[in-house]
Protein backbone atom coordinates (compact mmCIF):
# COMPACT_ATOMS: atom_id res chain seq x y z
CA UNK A 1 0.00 0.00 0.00
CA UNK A 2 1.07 3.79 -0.82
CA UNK A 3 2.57 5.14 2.19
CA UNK A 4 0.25 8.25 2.22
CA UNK A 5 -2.58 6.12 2.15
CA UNK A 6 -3.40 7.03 6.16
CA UNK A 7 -3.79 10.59 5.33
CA UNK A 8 -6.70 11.73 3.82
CA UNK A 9 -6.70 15.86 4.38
CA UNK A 10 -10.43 16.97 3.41
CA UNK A 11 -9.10 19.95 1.36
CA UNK A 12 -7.61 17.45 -1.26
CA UNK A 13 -9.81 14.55 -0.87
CA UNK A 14 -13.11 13.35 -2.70
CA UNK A 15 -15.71 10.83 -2.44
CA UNK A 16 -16.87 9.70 -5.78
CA UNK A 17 -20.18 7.99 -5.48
CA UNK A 18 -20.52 5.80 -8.75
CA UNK A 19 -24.04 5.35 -10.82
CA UNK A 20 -26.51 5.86 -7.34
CA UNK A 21 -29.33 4.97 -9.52
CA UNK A 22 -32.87 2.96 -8.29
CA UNK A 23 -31.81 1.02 -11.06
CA UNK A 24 -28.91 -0.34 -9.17
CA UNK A 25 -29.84 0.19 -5.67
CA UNK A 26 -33.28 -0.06 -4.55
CA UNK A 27 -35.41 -2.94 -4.60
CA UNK A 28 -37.80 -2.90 -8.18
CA UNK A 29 -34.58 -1.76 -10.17
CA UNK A 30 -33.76 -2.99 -13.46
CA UNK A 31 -30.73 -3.73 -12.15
CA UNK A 32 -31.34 -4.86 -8.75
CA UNK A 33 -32.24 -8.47 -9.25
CA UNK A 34 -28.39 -9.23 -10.35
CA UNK A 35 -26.92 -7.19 -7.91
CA UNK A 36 -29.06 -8.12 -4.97
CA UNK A 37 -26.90 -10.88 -4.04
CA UNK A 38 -23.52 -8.97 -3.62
CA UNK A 39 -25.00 -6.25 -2.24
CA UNK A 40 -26.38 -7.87 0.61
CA UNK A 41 -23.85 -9.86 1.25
CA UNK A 42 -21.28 -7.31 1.45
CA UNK A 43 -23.72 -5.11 3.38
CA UNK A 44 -23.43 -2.44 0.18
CA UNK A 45 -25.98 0.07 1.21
CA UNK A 46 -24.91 0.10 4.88
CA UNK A 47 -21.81 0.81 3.93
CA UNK A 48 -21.95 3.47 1.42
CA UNK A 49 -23.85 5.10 3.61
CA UNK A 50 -21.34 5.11 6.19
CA UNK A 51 -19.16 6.53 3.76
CA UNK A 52 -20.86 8.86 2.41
CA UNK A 53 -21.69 9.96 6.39
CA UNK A 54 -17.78 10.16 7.09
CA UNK A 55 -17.34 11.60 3.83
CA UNK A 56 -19.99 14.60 4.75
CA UNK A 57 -18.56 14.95 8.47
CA UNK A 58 -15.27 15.14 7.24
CA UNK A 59 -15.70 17.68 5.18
CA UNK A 60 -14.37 15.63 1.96
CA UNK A 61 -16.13 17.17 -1.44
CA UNK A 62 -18.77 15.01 -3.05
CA UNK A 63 -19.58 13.82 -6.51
CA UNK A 64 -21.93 12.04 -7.71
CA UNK A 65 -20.30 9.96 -10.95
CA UNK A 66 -23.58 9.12 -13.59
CA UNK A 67 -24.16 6.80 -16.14
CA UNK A 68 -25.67 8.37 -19.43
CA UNK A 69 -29.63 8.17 -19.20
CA UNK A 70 -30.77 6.23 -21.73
CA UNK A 71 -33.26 7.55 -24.42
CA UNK A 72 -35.36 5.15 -27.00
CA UNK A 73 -33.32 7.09 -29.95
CA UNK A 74 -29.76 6.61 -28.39
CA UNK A 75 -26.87 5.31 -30.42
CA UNK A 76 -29.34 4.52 -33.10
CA UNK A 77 -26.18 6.47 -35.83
CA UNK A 78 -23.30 4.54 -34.14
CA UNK A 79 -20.91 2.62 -35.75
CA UNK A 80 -19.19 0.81 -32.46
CA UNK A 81 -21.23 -0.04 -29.32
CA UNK A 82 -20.43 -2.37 -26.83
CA UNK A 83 -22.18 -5.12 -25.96
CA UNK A 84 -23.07 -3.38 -22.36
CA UNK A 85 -24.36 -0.22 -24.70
CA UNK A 86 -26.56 -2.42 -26.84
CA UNK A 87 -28.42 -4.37 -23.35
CA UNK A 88 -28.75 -0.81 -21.85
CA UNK A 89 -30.31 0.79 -25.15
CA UNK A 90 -32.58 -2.59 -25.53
CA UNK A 91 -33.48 -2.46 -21.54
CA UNK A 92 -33.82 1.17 -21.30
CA UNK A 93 -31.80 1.19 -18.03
CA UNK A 94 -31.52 4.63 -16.32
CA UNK A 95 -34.44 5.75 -18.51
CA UNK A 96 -34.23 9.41 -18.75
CA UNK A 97 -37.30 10.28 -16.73
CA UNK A 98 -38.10 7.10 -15.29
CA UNK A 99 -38.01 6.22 -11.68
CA UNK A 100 -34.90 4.14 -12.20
CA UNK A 101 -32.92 6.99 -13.43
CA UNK A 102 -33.47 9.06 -9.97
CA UNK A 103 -31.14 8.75 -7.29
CA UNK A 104 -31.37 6.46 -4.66
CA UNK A 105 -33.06 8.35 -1.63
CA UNK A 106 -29.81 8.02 0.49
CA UNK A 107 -27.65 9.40 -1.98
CA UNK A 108 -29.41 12.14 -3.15
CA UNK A 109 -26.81 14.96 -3.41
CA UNK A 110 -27.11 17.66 -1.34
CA UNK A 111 -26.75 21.66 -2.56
CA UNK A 112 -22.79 21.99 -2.04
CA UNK A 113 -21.97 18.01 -3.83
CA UNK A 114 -21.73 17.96 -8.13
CA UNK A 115 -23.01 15.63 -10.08
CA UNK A 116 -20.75 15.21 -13.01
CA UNK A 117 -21.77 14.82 -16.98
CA UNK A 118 -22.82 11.43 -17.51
CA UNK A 119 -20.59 9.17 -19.29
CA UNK A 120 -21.35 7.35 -22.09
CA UNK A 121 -19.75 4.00 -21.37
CA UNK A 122 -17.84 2.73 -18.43
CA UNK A 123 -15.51 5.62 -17.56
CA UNK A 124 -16.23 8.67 -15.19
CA UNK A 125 -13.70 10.66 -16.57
CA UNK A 126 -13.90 9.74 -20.59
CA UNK A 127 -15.86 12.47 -22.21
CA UNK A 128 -17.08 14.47 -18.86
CA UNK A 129 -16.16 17.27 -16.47
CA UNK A 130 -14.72 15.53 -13.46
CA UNK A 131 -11.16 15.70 -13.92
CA UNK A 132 -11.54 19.79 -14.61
CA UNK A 133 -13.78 19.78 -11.86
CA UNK A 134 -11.70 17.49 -9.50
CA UNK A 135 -8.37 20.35 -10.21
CA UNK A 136 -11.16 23.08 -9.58
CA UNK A 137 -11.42 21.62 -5.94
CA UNK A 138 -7.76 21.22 -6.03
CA UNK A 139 -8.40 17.25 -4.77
CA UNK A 140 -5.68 14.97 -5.24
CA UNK A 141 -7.09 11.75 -3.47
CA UNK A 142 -10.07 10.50 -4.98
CA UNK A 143 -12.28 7.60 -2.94
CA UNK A 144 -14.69 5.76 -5.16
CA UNK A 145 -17.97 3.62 -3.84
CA UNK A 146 -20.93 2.65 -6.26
CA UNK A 147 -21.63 0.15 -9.27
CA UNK A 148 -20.11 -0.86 -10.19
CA UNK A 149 -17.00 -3.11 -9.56
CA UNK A 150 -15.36 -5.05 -12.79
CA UNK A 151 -17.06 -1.97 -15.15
CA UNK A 152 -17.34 1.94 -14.04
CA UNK A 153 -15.82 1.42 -10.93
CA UNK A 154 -13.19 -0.29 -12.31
CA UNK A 155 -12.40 1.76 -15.47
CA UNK A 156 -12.77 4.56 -13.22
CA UNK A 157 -10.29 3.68 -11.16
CA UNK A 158 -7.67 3.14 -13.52
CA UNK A 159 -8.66 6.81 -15.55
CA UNK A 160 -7.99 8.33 -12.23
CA UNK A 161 -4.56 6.52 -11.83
CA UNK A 162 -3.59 7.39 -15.28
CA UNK A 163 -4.48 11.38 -14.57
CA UNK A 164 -2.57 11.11 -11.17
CA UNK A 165 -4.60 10.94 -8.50
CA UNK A 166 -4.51 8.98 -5.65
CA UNK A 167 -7.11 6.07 -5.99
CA UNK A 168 -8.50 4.13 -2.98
CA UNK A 169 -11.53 1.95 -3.27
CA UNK A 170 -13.52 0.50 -0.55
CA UNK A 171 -14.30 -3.06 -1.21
CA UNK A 172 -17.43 -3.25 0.58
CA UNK A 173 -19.07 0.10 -0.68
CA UNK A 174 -18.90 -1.56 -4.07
CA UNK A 175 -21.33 -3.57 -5.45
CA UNK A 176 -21.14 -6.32 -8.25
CA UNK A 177 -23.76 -8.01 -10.11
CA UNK A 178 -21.47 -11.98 -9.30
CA UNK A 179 -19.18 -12.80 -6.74
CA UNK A 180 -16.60 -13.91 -9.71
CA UNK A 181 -16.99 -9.95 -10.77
CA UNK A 182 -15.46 -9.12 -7.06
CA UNK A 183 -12.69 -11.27 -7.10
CA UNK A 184 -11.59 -9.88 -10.42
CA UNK A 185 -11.60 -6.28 -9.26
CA UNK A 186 -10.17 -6.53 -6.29
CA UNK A 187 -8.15 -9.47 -5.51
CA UNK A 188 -6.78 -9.48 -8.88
CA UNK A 189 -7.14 -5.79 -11.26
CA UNK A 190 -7.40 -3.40 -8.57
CA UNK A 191 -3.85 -4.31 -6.91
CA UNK A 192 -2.09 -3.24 -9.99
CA UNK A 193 -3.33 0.16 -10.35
CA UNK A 194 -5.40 1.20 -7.00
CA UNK A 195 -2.95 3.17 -4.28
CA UNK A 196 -4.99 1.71 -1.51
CA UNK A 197 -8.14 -0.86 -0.87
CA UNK A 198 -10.07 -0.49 2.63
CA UNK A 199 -12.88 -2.06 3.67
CA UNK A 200 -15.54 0.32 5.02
CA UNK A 201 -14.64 -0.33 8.63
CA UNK A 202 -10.52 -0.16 8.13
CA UNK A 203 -11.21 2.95 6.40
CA UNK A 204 -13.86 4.57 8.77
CA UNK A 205 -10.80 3.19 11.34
CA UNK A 206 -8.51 5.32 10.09
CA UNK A 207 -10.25 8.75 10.15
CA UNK A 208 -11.61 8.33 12.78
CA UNK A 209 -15.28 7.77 12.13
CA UNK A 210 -15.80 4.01 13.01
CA UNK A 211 -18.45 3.80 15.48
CA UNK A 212 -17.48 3.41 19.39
CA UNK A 213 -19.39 0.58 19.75
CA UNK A 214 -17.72 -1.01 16.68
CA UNK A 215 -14.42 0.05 17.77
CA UNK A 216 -14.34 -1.49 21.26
């Protein structure tokens, strides 16, 4: 692990909260039905709640990191989508307007946190504001929770490496739609490339923010 990884100052660090949709994350999603099993058995929306509370108490900036939302007449001139473009334009997932396109109600940002452009395909940074916006806020440690792991948190991840930022991820603030999808991120990509991995409780450990109870 990087040896600054025990330091996370709040005027250079940022939560990124990954593709918060319904969709994803509550119960009648699209989405839902293959991620229910990680997510509960990681404890995923515990978690990046607890996260996103440290994140807030800490004074950390916030952004929220969204997919595009999908409309009937997208990519219909493209020469090149990938196969996860051509199940979202066929499922309509994160329907622009729908229910599933609206933020989960615990992550709903509040008036101070940014929701970036949405990106197009797995990347938060490809094609959107958040590295301008990320220099703006001067932050040069970026923490990244959402869906999710093997795809946009993944390719996130890595963008952010590449541009110089410090990555960490927190394995159990990360959801998956298989177990096998896990492993790959983060017992076997995410060690190349990602300056630190925490779980939610190692990480709330070392700010500060882990529960008394929980500490004892």
């Amino acid at each position: 692990m990087d040896v600054q990884a025990n330091t996370y100052a709040p005027d250079e660090t940022a939560l990124l909260i990954i593709d918060p949709y319904n969709d994803f994350l509550s119960d009648g999603g699209k989405l839902w039905p293959a991620a229910k099993e990680v997510a509960e058995g990681i404890g995923l929306l515990d978690n990046m709640r607890a996260m996103l509370g440290a994140a807030r108490d800490l004074g950390f900036c916030v952004f929220i990191v969204p997919h595009h939302q999908t409309t009937p007449d997208d990519y219909r001139t493209w020469d090149h989508l990938s196969p996860t473009q051509q199940r979202v334009v066929k499922g309509q997932t994160f329907a622009a307007g729908s229910w599933g396109a609206k933020w989960h109600p615990d992550f709903v940002p509040r008036d101070n946190e940014l929701v970036m452009r949405q990106h197009w395909a797995s990347s938060g940074f490809a094609n959107t504001d958040l590295d301008m916006l990320l220099k703006q806020h001067r932050v040069q440690k970026i923490i990244i929770i959402g869906m999710k792991a093997n795809t946009c948190v993944d390719t996130t991840a890595r963008f952010g490496q590449e541009l110089g930022y410090h990555v960490t991820l927190i394995r159990d603030a990360i959801g998956a739609f298989n177990w096998d999808e896990m492993k790959a991120t983060f017992d076997i990509n995410a060690p190349a490339y990602a300056h630190a991995i925490f779980t939610t409780d190692e990480f709330l450990t070392i700010v500060g923010k882990l529960p008394q109870t929980m500490a004892m």
